[in-house]
Protein backbone atom coordinates (compact mmCIF):
# COMPACT_ATOMS: atom_id res chain seq x y z
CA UNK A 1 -26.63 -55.79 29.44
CA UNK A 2 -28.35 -55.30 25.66
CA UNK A 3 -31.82 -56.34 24.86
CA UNK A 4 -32.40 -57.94 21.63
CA UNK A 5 -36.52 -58.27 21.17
CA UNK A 6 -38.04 -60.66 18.57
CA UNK A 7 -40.94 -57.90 17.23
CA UNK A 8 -40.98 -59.74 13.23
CA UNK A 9 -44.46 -60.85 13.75
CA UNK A 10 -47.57 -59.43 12.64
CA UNK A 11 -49.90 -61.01 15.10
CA UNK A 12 -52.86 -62.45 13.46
CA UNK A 13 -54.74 -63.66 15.86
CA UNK A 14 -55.33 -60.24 16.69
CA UNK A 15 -56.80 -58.85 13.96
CA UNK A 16 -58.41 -56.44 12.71
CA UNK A 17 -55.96 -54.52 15.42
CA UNK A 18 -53.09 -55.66 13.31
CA UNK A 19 -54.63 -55.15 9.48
CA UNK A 20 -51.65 -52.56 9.47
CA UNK A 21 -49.35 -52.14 12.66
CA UNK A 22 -47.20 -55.21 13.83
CA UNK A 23 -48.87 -55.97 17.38
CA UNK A 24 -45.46 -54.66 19.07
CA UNK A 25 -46.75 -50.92 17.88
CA UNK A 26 -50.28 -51.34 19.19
CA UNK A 27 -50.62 -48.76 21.90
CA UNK A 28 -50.86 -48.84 25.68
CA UNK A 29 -51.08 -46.41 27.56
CA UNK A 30 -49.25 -43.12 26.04
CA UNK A 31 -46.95 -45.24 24.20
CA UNK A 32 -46.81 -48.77 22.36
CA UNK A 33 -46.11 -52.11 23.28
CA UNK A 34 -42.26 -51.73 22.36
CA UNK A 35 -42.36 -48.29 23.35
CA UNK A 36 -43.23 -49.51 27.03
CA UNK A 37 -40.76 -52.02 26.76
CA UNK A 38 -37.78 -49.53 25.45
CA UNK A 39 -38.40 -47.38 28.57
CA UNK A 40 -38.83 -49.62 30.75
CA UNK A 41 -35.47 -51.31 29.77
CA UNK A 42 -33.65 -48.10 29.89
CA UNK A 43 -35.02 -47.24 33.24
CA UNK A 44 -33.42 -50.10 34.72
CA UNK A 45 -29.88 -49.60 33.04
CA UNK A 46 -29.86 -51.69 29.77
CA UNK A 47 -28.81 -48.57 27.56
CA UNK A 48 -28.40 -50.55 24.03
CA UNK A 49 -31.14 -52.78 22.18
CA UNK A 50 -31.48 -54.85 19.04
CA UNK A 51 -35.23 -55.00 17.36
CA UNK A 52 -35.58 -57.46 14.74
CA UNK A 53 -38.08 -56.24 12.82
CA UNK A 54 -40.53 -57.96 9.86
CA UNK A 55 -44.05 -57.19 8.79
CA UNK A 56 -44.39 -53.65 8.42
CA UNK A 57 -40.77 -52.76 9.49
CA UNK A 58 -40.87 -49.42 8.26
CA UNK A 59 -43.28 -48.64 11.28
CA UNK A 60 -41.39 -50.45 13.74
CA UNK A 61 -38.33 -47.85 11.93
CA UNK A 62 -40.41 -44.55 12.19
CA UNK A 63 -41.21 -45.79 16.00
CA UNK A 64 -37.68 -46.71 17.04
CA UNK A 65 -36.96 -42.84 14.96
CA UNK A 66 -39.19 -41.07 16.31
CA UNK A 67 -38.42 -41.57 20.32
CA UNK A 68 -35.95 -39.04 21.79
CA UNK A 69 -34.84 -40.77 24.73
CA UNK A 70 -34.13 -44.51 25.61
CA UNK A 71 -31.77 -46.95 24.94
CA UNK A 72 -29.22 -46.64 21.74
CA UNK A 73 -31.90 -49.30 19.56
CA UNK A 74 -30.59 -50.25 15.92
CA UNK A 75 -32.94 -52.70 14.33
CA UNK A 76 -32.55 -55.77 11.64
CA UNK A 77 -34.91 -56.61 9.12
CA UNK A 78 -35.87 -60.55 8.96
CA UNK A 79 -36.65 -61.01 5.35
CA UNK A 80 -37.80 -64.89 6.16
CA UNK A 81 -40.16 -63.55 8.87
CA UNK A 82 -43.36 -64.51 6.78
CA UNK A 83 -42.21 -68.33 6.69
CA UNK A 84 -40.14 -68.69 9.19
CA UNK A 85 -40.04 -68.86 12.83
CA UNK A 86 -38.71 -67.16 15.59
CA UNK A 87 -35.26 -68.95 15.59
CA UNK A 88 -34.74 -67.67 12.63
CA UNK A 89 -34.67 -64.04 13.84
CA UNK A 90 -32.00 -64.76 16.88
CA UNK A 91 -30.09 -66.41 14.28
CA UNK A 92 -29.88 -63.07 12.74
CA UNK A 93 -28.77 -61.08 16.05
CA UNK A 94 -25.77 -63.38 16.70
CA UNK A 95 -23.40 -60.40 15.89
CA UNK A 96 -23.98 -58.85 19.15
CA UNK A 97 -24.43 -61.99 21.17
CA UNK A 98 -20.61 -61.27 22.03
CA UNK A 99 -21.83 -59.42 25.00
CA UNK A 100 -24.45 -60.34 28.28
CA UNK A 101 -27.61 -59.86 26.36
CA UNK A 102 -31.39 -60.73 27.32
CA UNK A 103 -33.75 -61.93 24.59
CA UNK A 104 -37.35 -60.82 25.00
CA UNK A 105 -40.24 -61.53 23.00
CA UNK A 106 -42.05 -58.84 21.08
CA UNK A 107 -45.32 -58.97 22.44
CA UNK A 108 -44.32 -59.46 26.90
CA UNK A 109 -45.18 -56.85 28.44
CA UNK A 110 -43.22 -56.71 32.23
CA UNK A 111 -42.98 -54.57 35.02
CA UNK A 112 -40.11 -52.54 36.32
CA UNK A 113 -39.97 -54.89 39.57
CA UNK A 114 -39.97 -57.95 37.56
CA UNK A 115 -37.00 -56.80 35.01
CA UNK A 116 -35.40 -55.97 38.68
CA UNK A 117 -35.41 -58.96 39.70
CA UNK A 118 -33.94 -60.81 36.52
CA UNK A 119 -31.26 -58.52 36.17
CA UNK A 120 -29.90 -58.64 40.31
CA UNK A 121 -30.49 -62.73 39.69
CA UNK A 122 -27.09 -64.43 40.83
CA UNK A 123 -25.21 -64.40 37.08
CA UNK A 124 -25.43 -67.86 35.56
CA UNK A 125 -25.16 -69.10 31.55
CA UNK A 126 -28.28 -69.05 30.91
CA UNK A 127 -31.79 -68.74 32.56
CA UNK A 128 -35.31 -68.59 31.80
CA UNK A 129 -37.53 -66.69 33.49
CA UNK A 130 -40.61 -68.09 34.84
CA UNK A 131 -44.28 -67.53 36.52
CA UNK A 132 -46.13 -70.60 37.99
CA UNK A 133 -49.98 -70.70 38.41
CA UNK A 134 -52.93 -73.29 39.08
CA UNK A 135 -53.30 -74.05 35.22
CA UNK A 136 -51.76 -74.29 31.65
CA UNK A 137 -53.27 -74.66 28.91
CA UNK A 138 -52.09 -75.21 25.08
CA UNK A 139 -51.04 -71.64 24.67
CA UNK A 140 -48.73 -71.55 27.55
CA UNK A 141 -44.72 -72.29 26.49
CA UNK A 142 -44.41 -74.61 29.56
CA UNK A 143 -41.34 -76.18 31.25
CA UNK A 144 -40.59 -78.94 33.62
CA UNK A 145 -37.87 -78.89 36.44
CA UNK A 146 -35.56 -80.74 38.74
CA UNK A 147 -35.30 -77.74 41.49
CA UNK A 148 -34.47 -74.54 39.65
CA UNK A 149 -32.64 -75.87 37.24
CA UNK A 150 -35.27 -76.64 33.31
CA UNK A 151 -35.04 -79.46 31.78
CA UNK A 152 -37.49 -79.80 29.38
CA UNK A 153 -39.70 -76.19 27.54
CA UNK A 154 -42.43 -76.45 24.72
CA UNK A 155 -45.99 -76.05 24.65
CA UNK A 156 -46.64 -79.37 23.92
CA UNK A 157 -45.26 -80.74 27.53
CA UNK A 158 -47.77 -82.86 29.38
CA UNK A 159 -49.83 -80.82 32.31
CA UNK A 160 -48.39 -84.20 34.57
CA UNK A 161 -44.85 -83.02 33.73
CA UNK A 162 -45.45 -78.94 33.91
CA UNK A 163 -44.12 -76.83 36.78
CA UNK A 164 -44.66 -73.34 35.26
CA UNK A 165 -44.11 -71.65 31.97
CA UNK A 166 -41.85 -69.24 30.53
CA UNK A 167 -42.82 -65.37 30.08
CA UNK A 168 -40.48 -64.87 26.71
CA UNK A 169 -37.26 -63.16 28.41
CA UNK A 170 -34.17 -65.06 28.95
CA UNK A 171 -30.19 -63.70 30.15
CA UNK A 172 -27.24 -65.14 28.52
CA UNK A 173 -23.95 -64.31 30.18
CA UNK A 174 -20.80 -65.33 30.20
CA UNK A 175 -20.10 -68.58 28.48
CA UNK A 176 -23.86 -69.21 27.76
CA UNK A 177 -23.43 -66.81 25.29
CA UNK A 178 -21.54 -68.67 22.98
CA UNK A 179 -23.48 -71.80 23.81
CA UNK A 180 -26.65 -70.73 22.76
CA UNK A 181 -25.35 -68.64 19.63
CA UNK A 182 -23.66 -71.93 18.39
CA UNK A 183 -27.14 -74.13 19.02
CA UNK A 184 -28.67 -71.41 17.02
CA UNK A 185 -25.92 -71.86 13.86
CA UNK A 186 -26.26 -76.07 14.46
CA UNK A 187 -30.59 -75.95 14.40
CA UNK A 188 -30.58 -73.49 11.17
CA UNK A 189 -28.40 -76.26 9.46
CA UNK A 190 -31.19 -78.74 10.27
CA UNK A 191 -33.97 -79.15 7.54
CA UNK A 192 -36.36 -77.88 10.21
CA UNK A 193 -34.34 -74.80 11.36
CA UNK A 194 -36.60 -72.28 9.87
CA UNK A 195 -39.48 -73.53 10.91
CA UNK A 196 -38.72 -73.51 14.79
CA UNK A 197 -39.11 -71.52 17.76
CA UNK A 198 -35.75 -70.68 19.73
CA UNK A 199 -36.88 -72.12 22.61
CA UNK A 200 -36.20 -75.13 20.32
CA UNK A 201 -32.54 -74.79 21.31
CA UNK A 202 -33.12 -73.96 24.67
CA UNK A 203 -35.12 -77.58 25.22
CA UNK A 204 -31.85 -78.82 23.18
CA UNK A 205 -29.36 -77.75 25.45
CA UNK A 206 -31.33 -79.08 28.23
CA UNK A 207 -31.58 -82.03 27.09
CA UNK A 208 -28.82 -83.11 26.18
CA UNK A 209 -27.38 -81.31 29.78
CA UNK A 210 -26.55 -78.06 29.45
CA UNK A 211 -27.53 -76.84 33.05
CA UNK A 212 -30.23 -73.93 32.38
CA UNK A 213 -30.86 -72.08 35.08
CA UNK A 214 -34.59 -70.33 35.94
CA UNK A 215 -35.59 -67.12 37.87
CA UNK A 216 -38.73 -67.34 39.49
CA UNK A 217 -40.56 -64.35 39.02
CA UNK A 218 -44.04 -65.40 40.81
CA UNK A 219 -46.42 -62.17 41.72
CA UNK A 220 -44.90 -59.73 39.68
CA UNK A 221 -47.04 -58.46 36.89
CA UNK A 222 -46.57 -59.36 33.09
CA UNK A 223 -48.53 -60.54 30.34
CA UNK A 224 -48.18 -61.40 26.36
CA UNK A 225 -50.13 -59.95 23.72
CA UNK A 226 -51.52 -62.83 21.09
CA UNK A 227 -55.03 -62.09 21.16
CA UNK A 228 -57.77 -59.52 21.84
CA UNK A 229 -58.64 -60.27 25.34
CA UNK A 230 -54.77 -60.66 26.10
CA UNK A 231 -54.90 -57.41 24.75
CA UNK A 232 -57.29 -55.70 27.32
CA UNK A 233 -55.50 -57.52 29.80
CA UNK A 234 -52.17 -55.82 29.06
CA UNK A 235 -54.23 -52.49 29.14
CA UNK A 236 -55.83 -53.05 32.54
CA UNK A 237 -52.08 -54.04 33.73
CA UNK A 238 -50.02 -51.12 31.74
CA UNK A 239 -52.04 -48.06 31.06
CA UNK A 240 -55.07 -47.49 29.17
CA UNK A 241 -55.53 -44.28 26.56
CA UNK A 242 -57.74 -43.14 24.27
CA UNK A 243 -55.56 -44.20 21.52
CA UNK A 244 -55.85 -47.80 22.53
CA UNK A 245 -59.45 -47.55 23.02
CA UNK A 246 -59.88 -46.42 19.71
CA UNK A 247 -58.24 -49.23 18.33
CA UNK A 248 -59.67 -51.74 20.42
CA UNK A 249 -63.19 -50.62 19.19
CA UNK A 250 -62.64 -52.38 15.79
CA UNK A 251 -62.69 -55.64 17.57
C-alpha cells in the first residue's frame, strides 16, 4: 500500500502558527503533524509515500530529509497550490496511482488502531473512511448513505440527508484505481477543475453509480488541524511538547 498526503496548504485559518511553517510541520508531540503521520504509516506496513508539497516546500523538503527512518517518501511540488484546490494536487500524483494507494489529507491526524482497521477492511475499489457523531456543522465534509455504501459527500449536504462525515483518508485498490485517476484527468478538463476539492470526483462517481464503499471507523481517535482550537485538540489526542507549546503561545 503507498500513501500519497495532500500537505500544499498553508493553513490560514491558523495563523499566526502558520506565518512561516505549512500547518503539516507544526509540531506535536516530539515530532510534526506529517512526522506523526510518516511513522505512524510505516508502523503499520505502508513502506513508500508521496507528499505533495506547496507553500513553503522547502520545509516540508528539509523535514521529509532530515528523518532517518520511515517510509521511502519522495515529494512533488504543486506550483498551482496558491489558486487552486486540492484536486489539483491528486491530479499531480496520478503517476503512482498504478498501485493500491491511500490518499490522506495533510492536516488528519489518526491513530495506529484506526489506520488498522482501514487497511484489514475487506478490499473493495474504493472507500471512504468515516466517523459518525450527534452533530455536523458547516466545516464537516459530510456524506449520505444507502447502508455502507456513499452516495452523496460535500460540506454543503443538508443535516436531513447526513449520516456521518469523512476524516480525509480514502483506499483505492484494484480497479478503483484507474477509476478515480481517470475522474481526476475528466474534472481538470472542466472550467472548474482547479478550483475543486477531490472529493469532487468522489461525489461524481457516486453519483452517477460508481459503488463507493465506506469503513466505519466510530471510537477510534482522529482529528484535523484547520484552526487553533483544532489544534489543541490534536495535542491533547497526540502528544504535547514544549515545542508545540511554544508555538501555540503566539495565538
Amino acid at each position: 500500500m503507498h500513501a500519497i498526503i495532500l500537505a500544499a496548504g498553508r493553513g490560514s485559518r491558523l495563523l499566526p502558527l502558520t506565518t512561516d511553517l505549512p500547518k503539516c510541520l507544526l509540531p506535536i508531540g516530539n515530532t510534526t503533524v506529517l512526522g506523526m503521520q510518516l511513522d505512524t504509516l510505516f508502523a503499520n506496513g505502508v513502506k513508500t509515500a508521496t507528499v505533495i508539497t506547496g507553500f513553503n516546500s522547502h520545509k516540508v523538503d528539509a523535514e521529509i530529509a532530515a528523518r532517518t527512518s520511515g517510509p521511502q517518501v519522495e515529494t512533488l511540488f504543486n506550483p498551482f497550490f496558491q489558486v487552486a484546490d486540492n484536486l489539483a494536487s491528486c491530479w499531480m500524483a496520478r503517476r503512482v496511482m498504478d498501485r493500491d494507494f491511500l490518499i490522506i489529507n495533510g492536516d488528519t491526524l489518526f491513530s495506529p488502531e484506526l489506520l488498522q482497521t482501514i487497511l484489514a477492511a475487506p478490499a473493495t475499489d474504493i472507500a471512504v473512511t468515516i466517523d459518525q457523531k450527534g452533530h455536523y456543522d458547516g466545516d464537516d465534509m459530510k456524506i449520505t448513505l444507502d447502508g455502507r455504501v456513499l452516495t452523496a459527500i460535500g460540506k454543503t449536504l443538508p443535516l436531513t440527508e447526513t449520516d456521518g462525515e469523512s476524516i480525509g483518508m480514502l483506499r483505492f485498490m484494484n480497479a478503483g484505481r484507474g477509476i478515480f485517476s481517470d475522474e481526476l484527468m475528466r474534472l481538470m478538463k472542466t472550467p472548474d477543475g482547479t478550483k475543486s476539492w477531490f472529493l469532487s470526483a468522489i461525489h461524481g462517481l457516486a453519483q452517477s453509480g460508481v459503488q463507493i464503499d465506506t469503513i466505519n471507523i466510530k471510537g477510534s481517535d482522529w482529528s484535523e488541524l484547520d484552526t487553533s482550537e483544532d489544534y489543541e485538540i490534536c495535542r491533547a489526542l497526540f502528544g504535547d511538547s514544549e515545542m508545540a507549546r511554544k508555538r501555540f503561545a503566539v495565538v
